[in-house]
N, C-alpha and C. Protein backbone atom coordinates (compact mmCIF):
# COMPACT_ATOMS: atom_id res chain seq x y z
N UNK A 1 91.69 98.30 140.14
CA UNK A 1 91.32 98.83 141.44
C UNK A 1 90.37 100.03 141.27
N UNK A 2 90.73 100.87 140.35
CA UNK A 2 89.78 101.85 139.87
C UNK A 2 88.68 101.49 139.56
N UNK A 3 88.75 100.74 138.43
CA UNK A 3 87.17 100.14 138.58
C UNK A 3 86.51 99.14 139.82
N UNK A 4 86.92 98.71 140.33
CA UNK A 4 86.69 98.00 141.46
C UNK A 4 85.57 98.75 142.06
N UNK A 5 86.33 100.16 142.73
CA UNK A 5 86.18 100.99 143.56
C UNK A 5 85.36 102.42 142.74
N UNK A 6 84.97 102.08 142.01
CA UNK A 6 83.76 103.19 141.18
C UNK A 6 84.70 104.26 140.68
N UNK A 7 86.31 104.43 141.08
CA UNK A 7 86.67 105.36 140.95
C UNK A 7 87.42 105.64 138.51
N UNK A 8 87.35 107.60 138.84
CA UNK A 8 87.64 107.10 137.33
C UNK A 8 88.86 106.56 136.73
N UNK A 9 88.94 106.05 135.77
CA UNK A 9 90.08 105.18 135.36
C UNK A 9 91.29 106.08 134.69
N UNK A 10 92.19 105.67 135.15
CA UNK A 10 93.50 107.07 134.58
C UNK A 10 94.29 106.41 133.98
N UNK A 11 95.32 107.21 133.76
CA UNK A 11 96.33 106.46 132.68
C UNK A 11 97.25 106.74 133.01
N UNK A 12 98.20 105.95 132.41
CA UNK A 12 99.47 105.14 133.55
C UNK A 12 100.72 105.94 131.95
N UNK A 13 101.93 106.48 132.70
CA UNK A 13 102.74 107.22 131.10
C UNK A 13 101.68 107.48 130.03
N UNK A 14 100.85 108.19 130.13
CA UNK A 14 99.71 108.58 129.13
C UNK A 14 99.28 107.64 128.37
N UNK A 15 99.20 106.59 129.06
CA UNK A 15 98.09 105.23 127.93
C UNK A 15 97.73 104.52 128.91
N UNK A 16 96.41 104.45 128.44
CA UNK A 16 95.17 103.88 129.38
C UNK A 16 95.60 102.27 129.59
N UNK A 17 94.99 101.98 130.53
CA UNK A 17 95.29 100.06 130.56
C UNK A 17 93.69 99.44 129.96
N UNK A 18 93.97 98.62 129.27
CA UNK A 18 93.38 97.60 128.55
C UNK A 18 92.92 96.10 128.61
N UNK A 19 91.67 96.00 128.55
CA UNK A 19 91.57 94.20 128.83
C UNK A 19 92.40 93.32 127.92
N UNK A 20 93.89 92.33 128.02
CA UNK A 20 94.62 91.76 127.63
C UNK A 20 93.61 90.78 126.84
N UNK A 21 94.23 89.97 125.84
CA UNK A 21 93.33 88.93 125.23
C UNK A 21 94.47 88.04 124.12
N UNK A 22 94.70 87.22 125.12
CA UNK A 22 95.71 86.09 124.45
C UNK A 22 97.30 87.24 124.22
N UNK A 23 97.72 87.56 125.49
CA UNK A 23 98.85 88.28 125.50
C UNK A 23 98.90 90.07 124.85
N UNK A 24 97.93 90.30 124.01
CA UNK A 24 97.90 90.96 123.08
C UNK A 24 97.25 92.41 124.13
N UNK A 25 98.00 93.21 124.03
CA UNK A 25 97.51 94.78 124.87
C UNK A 25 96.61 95.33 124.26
N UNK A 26 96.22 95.57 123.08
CA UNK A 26 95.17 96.62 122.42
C UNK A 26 94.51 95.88 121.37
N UNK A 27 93.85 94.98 121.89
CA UNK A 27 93.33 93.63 120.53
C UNK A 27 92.48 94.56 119.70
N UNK A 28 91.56 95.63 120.26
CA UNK A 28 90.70 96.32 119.08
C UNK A 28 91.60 97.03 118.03
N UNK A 29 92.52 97.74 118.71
CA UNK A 29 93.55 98.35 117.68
C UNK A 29 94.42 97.52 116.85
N UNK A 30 94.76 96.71 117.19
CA UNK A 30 95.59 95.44 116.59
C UNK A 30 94.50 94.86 115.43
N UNK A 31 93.15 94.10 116.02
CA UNK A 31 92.78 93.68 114.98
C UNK A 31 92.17 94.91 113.53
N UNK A 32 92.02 95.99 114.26
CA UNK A 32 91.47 97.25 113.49
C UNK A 32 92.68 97.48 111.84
N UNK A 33 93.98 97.26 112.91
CA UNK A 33 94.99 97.72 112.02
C UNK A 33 95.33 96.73 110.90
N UNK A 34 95.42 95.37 111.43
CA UNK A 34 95.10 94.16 110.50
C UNK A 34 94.63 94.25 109.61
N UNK A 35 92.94 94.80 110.04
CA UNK A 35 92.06 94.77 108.47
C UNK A 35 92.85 95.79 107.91
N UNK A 36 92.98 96.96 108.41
CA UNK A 36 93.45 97.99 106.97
C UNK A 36 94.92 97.56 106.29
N UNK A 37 95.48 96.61 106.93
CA UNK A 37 96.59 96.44 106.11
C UNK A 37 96.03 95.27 105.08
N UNK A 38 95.32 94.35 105.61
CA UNK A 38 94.52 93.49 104.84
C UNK A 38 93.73 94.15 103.15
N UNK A 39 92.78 95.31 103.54
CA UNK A 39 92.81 96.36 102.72
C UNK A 39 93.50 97.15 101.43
N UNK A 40 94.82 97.09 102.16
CA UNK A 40 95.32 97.43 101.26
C UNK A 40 96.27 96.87 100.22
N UNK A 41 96.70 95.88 100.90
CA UNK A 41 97.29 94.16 100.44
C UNK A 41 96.24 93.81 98.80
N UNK A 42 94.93 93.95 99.05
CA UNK A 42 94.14 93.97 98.36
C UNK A 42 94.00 94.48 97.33
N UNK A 43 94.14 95.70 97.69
CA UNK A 43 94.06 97.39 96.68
C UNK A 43 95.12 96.95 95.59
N UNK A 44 96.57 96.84 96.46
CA UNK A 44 97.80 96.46 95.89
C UNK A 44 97.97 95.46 94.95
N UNK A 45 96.93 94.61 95.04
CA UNK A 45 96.69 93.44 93.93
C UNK A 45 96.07 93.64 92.92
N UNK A 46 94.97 94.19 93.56
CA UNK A 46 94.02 94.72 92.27
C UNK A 46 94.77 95.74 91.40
N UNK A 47 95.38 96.97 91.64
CA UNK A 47 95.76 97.57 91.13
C UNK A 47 96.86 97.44 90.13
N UNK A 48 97.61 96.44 90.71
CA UNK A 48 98.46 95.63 89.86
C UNK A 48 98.00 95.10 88.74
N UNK A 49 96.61 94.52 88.96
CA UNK A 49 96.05 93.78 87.72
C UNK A 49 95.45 94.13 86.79
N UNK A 50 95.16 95.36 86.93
CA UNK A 50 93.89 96.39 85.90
C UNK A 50 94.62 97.74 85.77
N UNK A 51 95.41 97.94 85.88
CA UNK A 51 96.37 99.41 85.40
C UNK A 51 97.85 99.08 84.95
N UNK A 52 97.71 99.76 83.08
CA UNK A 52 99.02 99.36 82.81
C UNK A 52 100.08 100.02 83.09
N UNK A 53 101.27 99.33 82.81
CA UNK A 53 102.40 99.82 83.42
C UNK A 53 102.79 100.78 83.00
N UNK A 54 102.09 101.62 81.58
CA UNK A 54 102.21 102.85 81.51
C UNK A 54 101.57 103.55 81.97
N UNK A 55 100.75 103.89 82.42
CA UNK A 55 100.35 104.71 83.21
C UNK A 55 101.21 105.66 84.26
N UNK A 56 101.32 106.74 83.72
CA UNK A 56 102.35 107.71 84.37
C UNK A 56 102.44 107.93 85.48
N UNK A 57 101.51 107.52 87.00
CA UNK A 57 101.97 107.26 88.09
C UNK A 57 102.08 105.90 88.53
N UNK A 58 101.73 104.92 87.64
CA UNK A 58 101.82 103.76 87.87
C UNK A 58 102.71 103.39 89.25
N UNK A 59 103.89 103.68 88.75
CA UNK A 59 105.23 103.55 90.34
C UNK A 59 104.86 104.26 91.56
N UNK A 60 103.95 105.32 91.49
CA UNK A 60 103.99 106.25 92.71
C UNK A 60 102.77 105.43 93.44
N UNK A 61 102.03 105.35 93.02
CA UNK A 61 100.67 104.62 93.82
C UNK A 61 101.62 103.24 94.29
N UNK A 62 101.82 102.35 93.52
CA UNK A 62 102.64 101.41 94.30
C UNK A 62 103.31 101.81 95.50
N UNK A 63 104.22 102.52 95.26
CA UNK A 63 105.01 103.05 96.54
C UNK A 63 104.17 103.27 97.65
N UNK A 64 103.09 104.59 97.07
CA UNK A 64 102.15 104.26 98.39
C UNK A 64 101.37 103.13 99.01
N UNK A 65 101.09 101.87 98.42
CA UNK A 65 100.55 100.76 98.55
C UNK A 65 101.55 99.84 99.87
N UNK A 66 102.63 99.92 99.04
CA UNK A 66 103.50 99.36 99.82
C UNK A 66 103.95 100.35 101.31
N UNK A 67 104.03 101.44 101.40
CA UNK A 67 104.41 102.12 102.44
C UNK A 67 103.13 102.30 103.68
N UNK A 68 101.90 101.87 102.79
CA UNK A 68 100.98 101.70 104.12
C UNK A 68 100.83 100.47 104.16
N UNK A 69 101.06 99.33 103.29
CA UNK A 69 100.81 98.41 104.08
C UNK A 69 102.38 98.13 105.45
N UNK A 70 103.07 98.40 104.94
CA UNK A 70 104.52 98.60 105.82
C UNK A 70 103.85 99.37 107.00
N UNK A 71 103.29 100.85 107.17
CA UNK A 71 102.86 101.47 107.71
C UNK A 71 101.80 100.49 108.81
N UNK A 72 101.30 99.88 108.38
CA UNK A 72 100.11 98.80 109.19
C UNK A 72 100.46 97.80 109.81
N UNK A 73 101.21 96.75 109.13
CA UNK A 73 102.08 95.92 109.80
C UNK A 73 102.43 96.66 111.59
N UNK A 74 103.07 97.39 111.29
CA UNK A 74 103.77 98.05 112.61
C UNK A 74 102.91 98.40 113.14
N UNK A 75 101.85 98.80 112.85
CA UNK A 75 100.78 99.37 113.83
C UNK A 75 100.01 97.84 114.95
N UNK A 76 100.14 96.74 113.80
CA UNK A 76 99.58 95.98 114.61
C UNK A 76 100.15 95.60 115.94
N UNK A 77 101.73 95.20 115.32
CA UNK A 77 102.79 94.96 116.01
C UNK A 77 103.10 95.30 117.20
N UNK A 78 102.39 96.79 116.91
CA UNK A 78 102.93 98.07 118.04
C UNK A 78 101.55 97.64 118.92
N UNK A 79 100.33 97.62 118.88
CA UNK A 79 99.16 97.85 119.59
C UNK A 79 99.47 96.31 120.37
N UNK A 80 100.01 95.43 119.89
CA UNK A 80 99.89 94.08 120.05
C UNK A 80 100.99 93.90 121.53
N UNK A 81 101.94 94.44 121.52
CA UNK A 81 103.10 94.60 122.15
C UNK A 81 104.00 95.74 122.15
N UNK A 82 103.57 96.58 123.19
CA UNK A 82 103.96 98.34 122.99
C UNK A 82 105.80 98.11 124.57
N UNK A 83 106.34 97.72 123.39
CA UNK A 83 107.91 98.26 123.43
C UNK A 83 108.39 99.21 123.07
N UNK A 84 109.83 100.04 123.17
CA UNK A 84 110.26 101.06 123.04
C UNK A 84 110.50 101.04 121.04
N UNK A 85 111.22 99.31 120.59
CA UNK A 85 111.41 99.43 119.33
C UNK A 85 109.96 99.41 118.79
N UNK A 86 108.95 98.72 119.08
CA UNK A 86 107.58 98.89 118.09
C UNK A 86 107.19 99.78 118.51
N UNK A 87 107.15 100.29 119.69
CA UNK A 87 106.69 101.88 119.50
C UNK A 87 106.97 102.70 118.52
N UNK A 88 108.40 103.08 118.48
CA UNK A 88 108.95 104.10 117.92
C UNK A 88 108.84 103.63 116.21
N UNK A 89 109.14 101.98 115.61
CA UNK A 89 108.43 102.17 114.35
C UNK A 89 107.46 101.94 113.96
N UNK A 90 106.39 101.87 114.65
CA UNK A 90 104.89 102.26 114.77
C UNK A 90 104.80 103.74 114.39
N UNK A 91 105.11 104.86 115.26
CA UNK A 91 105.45 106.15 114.93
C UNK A 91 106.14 106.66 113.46
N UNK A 92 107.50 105.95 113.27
CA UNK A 92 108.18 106.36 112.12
C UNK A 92 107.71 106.08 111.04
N UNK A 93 106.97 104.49 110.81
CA UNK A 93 106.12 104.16 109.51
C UNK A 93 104.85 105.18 109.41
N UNK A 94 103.76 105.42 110.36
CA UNK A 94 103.12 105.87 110.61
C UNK A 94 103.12 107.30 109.45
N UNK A 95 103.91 107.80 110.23
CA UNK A 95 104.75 109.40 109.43
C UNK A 95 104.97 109.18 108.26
N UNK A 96 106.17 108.45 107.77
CA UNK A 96 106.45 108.09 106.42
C UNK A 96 105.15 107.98 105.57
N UNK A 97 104.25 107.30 105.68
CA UNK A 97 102.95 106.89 104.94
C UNK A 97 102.30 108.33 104.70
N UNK A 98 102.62 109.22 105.81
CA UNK A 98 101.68 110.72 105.35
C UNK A 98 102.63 110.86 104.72
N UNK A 99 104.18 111.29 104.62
CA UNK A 99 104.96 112.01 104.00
C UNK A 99 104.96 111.69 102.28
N UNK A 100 104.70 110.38 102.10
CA UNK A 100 104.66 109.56 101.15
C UNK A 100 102.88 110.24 100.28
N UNK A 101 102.00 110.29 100.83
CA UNK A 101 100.98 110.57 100.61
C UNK A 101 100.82 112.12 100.18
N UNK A 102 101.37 112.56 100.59
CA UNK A 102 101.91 113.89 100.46
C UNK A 102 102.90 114.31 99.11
N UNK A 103 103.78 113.32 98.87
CA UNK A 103 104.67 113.26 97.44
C UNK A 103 103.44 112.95 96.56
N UNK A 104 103.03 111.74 96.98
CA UNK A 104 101.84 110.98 95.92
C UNK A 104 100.80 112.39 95.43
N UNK A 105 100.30 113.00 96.18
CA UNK A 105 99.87 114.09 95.65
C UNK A 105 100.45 115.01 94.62
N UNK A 106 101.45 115.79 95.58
CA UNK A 106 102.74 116.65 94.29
C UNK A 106 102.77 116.02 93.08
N UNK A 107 102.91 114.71 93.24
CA UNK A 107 103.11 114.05 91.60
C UNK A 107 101.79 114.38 90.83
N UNK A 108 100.60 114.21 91.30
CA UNK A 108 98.96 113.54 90.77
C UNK A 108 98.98 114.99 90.31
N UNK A 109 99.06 116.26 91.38
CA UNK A 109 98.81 117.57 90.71
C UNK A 109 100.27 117.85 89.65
N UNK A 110 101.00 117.81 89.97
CA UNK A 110 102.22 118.32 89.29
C UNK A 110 102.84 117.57 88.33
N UNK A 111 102.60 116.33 88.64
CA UNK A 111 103.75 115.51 87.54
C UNK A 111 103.12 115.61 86.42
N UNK A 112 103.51 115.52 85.09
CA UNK A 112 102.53 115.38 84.25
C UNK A 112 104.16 115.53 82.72
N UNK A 113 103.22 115.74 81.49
CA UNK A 113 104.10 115.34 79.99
C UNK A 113 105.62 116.56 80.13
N UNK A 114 105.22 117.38 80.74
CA UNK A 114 106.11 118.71 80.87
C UNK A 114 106.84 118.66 81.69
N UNK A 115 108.30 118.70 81.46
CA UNK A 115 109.18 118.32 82.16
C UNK A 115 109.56 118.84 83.44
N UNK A 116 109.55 120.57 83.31
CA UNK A 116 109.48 121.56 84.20
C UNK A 116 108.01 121.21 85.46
N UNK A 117 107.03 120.53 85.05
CA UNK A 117 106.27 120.20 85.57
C UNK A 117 106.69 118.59 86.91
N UNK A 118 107.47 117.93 85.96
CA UNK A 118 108.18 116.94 86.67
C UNK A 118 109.14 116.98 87.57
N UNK A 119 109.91 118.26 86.91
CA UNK A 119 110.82 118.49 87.74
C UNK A 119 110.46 118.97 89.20
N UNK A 120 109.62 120.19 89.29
CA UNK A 120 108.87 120.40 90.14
C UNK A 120 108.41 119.79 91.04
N UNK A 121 107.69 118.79 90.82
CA UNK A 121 107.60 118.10 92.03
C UNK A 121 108.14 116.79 91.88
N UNK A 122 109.57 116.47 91.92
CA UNK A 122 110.69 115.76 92.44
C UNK A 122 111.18 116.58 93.10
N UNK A 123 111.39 117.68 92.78
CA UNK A 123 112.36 119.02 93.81
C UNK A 123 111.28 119.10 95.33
N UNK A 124 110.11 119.07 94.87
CA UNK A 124 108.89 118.90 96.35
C UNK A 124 109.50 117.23 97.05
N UNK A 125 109.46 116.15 96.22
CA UNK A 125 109.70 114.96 96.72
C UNK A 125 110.83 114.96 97.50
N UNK A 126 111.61 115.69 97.30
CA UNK A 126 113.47 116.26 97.62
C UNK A 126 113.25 116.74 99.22
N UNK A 127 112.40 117.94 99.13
CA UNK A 127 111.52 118.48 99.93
C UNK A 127 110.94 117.54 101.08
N UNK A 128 110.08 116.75 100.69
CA UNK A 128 109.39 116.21 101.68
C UNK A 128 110.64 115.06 102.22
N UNK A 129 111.51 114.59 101.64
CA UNK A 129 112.09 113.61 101.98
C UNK A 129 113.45 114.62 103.21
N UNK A 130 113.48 115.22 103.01
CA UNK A 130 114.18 116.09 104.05
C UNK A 130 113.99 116.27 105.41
N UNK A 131 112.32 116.90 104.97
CA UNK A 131 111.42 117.26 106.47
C UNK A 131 111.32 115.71 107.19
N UNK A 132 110.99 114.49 106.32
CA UNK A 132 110.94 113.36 107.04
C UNK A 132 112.00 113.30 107.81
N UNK A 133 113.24 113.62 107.04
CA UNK A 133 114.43 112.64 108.50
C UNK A 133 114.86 113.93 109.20
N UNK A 134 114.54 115.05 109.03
CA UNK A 134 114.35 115.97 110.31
C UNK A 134 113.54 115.75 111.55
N UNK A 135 112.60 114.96 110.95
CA UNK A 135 111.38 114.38 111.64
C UNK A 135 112.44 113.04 112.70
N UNK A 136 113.03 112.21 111.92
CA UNK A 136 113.34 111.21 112.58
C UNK A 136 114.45 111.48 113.87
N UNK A 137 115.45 112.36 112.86
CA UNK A 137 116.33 113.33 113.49
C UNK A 137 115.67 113.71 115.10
N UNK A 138 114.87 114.48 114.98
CA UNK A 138 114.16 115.11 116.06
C UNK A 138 113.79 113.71 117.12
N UNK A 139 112.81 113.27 116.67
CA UNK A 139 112.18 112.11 117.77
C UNK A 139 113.56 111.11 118.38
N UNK A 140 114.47 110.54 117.68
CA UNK A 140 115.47 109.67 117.70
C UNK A 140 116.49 110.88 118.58
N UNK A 141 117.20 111.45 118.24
CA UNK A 141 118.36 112.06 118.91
C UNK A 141 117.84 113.22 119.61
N UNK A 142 117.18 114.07 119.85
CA UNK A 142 116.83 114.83 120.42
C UNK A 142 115.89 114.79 121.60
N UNK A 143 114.52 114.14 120.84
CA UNK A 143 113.58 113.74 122.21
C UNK A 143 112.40 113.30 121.71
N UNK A 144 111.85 111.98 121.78
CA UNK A 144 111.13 111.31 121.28
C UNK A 144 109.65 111.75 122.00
N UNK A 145 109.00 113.27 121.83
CA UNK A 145 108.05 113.82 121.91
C UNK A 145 107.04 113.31 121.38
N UNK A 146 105.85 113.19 122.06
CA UNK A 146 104.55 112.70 121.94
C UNK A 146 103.94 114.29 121.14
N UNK A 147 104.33 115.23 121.50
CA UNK A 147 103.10 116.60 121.34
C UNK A 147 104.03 116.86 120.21
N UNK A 148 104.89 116.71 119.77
CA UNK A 148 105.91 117.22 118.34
C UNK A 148 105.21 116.01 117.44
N UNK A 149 105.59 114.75 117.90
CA UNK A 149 104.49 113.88 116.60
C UNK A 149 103.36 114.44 116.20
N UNK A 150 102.27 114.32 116.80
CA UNK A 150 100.82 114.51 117.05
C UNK A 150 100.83 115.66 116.19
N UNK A 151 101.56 116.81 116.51
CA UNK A 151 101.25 118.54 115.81
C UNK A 151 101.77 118.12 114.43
N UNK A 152 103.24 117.72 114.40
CA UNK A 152 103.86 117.36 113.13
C UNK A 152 102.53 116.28 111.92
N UNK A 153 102.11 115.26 112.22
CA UNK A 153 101.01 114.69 111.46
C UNK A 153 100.14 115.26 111.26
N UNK A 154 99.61 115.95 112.43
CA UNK A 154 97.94 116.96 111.95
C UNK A 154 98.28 117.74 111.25
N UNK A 155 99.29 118.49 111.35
CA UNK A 155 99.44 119.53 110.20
C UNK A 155 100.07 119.26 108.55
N UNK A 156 100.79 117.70 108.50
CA UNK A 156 100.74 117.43 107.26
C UNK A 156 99.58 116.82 107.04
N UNK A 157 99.07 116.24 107.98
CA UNK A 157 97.47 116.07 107.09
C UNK A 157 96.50 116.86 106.55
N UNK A 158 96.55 117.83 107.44
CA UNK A 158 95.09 118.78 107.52
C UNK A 158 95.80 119.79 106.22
N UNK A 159 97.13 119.98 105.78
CA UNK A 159 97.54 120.82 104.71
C UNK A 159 97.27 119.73 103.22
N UNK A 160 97.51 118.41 103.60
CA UNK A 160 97.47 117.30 102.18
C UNK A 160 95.93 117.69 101.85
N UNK A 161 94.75 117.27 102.91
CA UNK A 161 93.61 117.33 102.79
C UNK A 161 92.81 118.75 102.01
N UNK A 162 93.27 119.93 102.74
CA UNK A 162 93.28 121.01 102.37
C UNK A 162 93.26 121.40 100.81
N UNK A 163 94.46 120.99 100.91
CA UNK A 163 95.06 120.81 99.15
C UNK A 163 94.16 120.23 98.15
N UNK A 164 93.53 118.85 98.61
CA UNK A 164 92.98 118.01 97.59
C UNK A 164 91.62 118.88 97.45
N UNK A 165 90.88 119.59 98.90
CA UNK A 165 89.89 120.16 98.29
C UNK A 165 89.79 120.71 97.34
N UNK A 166 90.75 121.49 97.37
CA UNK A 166 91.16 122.77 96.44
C UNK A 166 91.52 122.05 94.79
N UNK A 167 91.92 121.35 94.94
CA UNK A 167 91.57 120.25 93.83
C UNK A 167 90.58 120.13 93.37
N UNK A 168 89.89 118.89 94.39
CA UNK A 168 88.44 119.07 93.49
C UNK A 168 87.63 119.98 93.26
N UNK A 169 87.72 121.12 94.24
CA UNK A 169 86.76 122.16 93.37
C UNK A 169 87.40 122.63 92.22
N UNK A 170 88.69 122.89 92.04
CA UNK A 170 88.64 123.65 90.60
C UNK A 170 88.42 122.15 89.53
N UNK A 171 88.24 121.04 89.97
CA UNK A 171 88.02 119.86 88.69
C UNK A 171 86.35 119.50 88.56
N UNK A 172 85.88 120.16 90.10
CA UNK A 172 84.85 119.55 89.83
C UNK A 172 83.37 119.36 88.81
N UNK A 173 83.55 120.29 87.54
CA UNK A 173 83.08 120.02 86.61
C UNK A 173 84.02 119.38 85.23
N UNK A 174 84.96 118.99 85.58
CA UNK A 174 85.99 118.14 84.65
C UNK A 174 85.93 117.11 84.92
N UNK A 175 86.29 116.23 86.22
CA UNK A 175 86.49 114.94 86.35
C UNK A 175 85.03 114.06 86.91
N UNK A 176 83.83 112.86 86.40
CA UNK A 176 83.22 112.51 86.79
C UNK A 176 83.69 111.78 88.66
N UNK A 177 84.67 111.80 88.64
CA UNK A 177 84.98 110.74 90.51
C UNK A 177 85.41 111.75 90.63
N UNK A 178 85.13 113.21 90.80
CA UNK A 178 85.91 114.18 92.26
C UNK A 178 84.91 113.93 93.05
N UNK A 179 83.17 113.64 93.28
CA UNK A 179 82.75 113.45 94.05
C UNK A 179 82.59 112.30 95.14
N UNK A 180 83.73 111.37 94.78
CA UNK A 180 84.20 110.13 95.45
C UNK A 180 84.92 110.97 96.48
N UNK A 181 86.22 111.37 95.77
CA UNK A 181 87.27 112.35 96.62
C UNK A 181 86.58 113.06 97.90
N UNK A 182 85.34 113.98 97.55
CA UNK A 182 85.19 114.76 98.43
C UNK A 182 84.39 114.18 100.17
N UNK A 183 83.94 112.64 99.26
CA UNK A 183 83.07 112.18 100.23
C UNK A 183 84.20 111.53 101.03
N UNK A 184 85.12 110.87 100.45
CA UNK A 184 86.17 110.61 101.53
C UNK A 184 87.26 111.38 102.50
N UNK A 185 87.30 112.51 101.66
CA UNK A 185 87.71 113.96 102.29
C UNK A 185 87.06 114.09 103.80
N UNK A 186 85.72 114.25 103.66
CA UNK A 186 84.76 114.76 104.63
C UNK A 186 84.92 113.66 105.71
N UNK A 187 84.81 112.32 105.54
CA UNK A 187 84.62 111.18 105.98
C UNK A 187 86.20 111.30 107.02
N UNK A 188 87.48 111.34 106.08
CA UNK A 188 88.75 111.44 106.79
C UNK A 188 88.69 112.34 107.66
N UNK A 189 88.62 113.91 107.28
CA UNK A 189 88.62 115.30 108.62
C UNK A 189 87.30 114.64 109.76
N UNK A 190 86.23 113.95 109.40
CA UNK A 190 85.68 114.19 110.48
C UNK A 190 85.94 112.78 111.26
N UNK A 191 86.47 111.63 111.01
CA UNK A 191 87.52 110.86 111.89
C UNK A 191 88.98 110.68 112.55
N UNK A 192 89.14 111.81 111.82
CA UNK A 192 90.22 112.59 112.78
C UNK A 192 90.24 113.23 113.89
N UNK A 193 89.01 113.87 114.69
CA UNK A 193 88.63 113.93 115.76
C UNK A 193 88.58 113.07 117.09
N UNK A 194 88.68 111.29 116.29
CA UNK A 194 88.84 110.49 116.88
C UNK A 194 90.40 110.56 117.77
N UNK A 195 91.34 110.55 116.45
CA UNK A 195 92.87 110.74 117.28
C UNK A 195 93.09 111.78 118.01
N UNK A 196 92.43 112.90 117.72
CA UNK A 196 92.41 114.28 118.61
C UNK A 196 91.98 113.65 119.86
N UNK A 197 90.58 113.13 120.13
CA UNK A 197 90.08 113.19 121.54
C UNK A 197 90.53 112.15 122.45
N UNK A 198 90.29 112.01 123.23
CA UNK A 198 90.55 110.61 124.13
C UNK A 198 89.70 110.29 125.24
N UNK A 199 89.46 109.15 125.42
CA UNK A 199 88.57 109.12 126.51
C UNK A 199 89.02 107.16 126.81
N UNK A 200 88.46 107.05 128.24
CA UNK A 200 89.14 105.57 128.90
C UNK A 200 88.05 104.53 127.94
N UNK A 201 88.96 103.61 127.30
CA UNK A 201 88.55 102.12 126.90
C UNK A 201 87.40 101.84 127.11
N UNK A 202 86.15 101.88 126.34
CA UNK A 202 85.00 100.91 126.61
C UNK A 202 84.98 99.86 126.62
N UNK A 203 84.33 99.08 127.84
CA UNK A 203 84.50 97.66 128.12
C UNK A 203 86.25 97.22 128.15
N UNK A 204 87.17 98.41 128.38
CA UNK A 204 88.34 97.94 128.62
C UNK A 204 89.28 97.64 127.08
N UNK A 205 88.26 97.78 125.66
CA UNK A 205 88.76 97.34 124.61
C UNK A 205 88.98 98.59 123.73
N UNK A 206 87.78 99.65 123.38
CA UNK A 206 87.53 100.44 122.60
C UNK A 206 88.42 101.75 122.66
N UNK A 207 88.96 102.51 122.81
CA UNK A 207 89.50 104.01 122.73
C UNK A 207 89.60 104.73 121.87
N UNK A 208 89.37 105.98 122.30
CA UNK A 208 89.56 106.95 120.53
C UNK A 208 90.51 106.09 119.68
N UNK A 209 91.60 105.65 119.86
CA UNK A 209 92.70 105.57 118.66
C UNK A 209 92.12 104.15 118.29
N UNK A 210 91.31 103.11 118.74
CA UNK A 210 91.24 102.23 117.90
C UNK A 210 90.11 102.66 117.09
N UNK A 211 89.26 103.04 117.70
CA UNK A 211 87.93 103.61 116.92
C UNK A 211 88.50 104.47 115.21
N UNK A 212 89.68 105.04 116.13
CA UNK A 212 90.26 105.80 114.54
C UNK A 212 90.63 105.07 113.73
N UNK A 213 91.23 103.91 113.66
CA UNK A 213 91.95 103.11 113.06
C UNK A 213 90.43 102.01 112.41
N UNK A 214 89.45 101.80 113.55
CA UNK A 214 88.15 101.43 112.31
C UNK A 214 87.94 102.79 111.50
N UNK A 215 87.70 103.96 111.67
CA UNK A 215 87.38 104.39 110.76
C UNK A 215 88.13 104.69 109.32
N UNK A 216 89.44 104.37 109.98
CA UNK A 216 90.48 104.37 108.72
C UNK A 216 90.21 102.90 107.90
């Protein structure tokens, strides 16, 4: 009716309405999320096949492999058919995958031949695995807040990201690929603006969050 009537298009419980397409509510986000789980399904193979099993994070990158493609699945699920249960583990995988990304780091800087070094960040992994089900804690029994997610992710992102800079500059005359890192660094903070902003569906399909999810 809004569009009908020239008027602007609003949003209904804070999510815009969408041109349907074979049942499916958010087909750009759905198929967006597809490919990246597709993506990483990929990664997960390859990586399997060309890195040996010694390799001292060998297990941790897996984990993360598997926790975003888990992480994606649900996203499709969720964009595809936005219920209260795919909502909410749309949200919870979502999280987990930063929290996880976030260990995966602690290990890459910290883990290493020295035990005290290992220990260290398992006691961080201890750490992050805490704040997660405080996290779940919170949304599940308390109050399944939209503005507590949103702050809670930007700020473990924008601190993971943070971090890795600070990484590559002190490597960046040691390691030949920190300048991979930094270009995807730059590439991630400045498509993150996408989930920040919002604006109504182009052509009824497009919105910041699927646009984010192509750029992811």
């Amino acid at each position: 009716e809004d569009v009908r009537y020239g008027r602007p298009i609003r949003q209904f419980y804070g999510k815009w309405p969408f041109v349907r397409f074979l049942g499916i509510q958010e087909i750009a986000s759905t198929l967006f999320s597809i490919a990246n789980g597709i993506a990483h399904i990929v990664a997960f193979r390859r990586y399997r096949a060309q890195l040996p099993r010694r390799y001292r994070l060998y297990w941790i990158w897996q984990l993360n492999s598997l926790v975003s493609i888990h992480a994606w699945v649900w996203s499709a699920i969720f964009h595809s058919r936005d219920v209260t249960v795919t909502e909410r583990m749309d949200y919870f995988s979502a999280t987990s995958l930063i929290v996880v990304q976030v260990f995966c780091q602690q290990m890459r800087i910290l883990g290493g031949s020295r035990p005290s070094r290992n220990a260290a960040a398992w006691l961080l992994g201890a750490i992050d695995l805490s704040i997660y089900a405080f996290y779940i804690y919170r949304m599940t029994f308390v109050e399944f807040d939209y503005k507590f997610n949103i702050n809670f992710n930007v700020t473990l992102g924008i601190l993971m990201m943070c971090t890795w800079f600070g990484w590559c500059f002190v490597h960046k005359n040691k390691q030949p690929y920190v300048w991979k890192c930094v270009v995807f660094l730059v590439w991630l903070f400045s498509a993150m603006g996408l989930e920040l902003g919002d604006f109504p569906p182009v052509f009824g399909l497009f919105d910041a969050h699927s646009l984010w999810h192509l750029a992811e």
